[in-house]
Each structure stands twice: as C-alpha cells, then as structure tokens.
Protein backbone atom coordinates (compact mmCIF):
# COMPACT_ATOMS: atom_id res chain seq x y z
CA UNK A 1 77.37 49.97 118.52
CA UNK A 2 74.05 48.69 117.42
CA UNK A 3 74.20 46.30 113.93
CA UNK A 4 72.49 49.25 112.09
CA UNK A 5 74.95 51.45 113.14
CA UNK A 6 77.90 49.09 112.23
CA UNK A 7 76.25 48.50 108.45
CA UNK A 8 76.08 52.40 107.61
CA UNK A 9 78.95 52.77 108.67
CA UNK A 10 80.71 50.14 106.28
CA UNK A 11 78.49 50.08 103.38
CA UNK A 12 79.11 53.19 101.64
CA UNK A 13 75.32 54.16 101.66
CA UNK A 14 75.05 56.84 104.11
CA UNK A 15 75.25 60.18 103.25
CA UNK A 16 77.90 62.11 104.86
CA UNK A 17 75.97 65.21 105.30
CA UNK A 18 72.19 64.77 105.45
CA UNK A 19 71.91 68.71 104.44
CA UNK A 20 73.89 68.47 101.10
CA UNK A 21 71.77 68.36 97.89
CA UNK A 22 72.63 65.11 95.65
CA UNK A 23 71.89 64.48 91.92
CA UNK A 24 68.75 66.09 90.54
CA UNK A 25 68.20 68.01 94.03
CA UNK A 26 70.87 71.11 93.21
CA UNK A 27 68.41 71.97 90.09
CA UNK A 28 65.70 72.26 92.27
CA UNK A 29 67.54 74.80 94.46
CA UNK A 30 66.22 77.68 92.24
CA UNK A 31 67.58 80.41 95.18
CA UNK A 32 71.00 78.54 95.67
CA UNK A 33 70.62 78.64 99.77
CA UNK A 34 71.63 74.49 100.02
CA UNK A 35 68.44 74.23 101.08
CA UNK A 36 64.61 72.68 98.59
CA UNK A 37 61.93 74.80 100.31
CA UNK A 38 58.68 76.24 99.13
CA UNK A 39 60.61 79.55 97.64
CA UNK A 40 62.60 77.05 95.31
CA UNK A 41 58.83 75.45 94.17
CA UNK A 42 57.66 79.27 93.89
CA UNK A 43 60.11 79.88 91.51
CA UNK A 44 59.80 76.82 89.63
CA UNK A 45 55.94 77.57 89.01
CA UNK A 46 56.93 80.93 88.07
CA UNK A 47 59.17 79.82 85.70
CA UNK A 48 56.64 77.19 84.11
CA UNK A 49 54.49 79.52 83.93
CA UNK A 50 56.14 81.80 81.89
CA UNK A 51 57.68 79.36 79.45
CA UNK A 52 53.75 77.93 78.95
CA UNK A 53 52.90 82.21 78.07
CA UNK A 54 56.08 82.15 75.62
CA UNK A 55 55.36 79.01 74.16
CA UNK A 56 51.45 79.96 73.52
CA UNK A 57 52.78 83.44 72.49
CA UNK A 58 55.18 82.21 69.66
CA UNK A 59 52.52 79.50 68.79
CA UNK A 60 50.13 82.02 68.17
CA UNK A 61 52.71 83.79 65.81
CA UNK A 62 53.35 81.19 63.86
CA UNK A 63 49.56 80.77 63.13
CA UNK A 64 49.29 84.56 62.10
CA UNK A 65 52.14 84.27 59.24
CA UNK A 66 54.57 85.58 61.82
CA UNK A 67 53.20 88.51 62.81
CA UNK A 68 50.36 89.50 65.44
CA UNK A 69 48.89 92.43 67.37
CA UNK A 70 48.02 92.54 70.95
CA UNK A 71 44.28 91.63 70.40
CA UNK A 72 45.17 88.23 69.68
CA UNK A 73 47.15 87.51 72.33
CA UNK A 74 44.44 88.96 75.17
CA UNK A 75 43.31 85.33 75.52
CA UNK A 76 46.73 83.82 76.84
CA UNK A 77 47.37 85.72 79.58
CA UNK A 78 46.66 88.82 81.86
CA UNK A 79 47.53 92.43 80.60
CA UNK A 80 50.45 92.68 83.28
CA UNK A 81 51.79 89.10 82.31
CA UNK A 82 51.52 89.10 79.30
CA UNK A 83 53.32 92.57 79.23
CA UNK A 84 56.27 91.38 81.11
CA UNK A 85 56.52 88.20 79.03
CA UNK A 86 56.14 90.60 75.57
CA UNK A 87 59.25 92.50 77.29
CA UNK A 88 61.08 89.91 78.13
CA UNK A 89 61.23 88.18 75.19
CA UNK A 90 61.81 91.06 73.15
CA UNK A 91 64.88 91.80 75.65
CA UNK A 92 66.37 88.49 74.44
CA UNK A 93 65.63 89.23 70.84
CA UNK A 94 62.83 86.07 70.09
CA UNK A 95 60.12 88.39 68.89
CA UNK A 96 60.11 92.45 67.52
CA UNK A 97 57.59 94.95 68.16
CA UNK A 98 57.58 97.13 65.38
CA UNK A 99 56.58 100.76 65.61
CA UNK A 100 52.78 100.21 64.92
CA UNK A 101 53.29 97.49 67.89
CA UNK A 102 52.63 94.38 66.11
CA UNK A 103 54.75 91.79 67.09
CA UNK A 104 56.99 89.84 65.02
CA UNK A 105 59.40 86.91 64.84
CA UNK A 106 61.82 88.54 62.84
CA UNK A 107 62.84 92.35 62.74
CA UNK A 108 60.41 94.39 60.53
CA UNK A 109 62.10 95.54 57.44
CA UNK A 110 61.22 99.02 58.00
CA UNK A 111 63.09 99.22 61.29
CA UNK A 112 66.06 97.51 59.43
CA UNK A 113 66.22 100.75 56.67
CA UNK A 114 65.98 103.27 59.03
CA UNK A 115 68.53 102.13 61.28
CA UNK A 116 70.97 101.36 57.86
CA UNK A 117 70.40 105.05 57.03
C-alpha cells in the first residue's frame, strides 16, 4: 500500500463515494438525477432569469401607484416571456389582472363586488 493510500484511508478525508453530492452541491442538482451537469446550470439560468423579469415587473408596479398596463412593461422582457411570467405570477396570486387587463398588486375592488354578489 503506497503512503497516500495508507493516509486516506485513516484520515477521515476521503469521500466514500466520489459520485454523491455534498453540502451546497444537492441545491445545484435542479433535475434531482445525483448528478451537476449542464441541464442543472440550464435550469438555474432559467430560473434567474425569471426571478430578474418578476422582480423588474413588481418594481415597475410599485412606481405606477400599484397598478400598470402592458405598455409599460414591453421594455422588460419579450411578449412570450413576459406573458408566461404575467401568468405565472398571477397563478400564485402576487399580482391581478383586472378585466380591462391592467395589472395590479392587490385584487381590483370591482372584481371583489362582483364575486361578493
């Protein structure tokens, strides 16, 4: 046995399995396969990406009063991304389109009466 060997083997150090993910490397895993490849950095951009749209998106709300139409948002984004993003975030209820389809942080009052009718 070489003195290499003998040192890895007694010190602790090694790892046991050179293909398991350790620490910080199991949140870089975005597709869960065991394995950091370029589909896991893929999906990371994605994801950056469409957390720096949201961000600009609710920033820009905040600078209209609260609410905004599409026109002002044309600047952040492409139509097809900035569509999903718009339907995304309305899916997890952090802005409203109202019926005129403005976009709001909070739920038009409008919308509110009729649906208390």
């Amino acid at each position: 046995m070489k003195w290499k060997e003998v040192l890895k083997s007694n010190c602790g150090t090694h790892k046991t399995d050179e293909k398991m993910l350790y620490g910080g490397q199991k949140r870089l895993d975005k597709d869960k396969d065991g394995k950091i490849t370029e589909k896991d950095f893929a999906m990371l951009r994605r994801e950056r990406v469409k957390k720096n749209i949201e961000e600009e998106i609710l920033e820009e709300v905040e600078d209209e009063g609260g609410a905004l139409g599409m026109k002002n948002l044309k600047d952040i984004a492409d139509k097809k991304k900035l569509k999903e993003t718009l339907s995304s975030m309305e899916d997890r209820k952090i802005i409203y389109e109202h019926e005129d389809g403005d976009f709001y942080t909070h739920k038009p009052k409008r919308e509110q009466k009729k649906k208390g009718d």
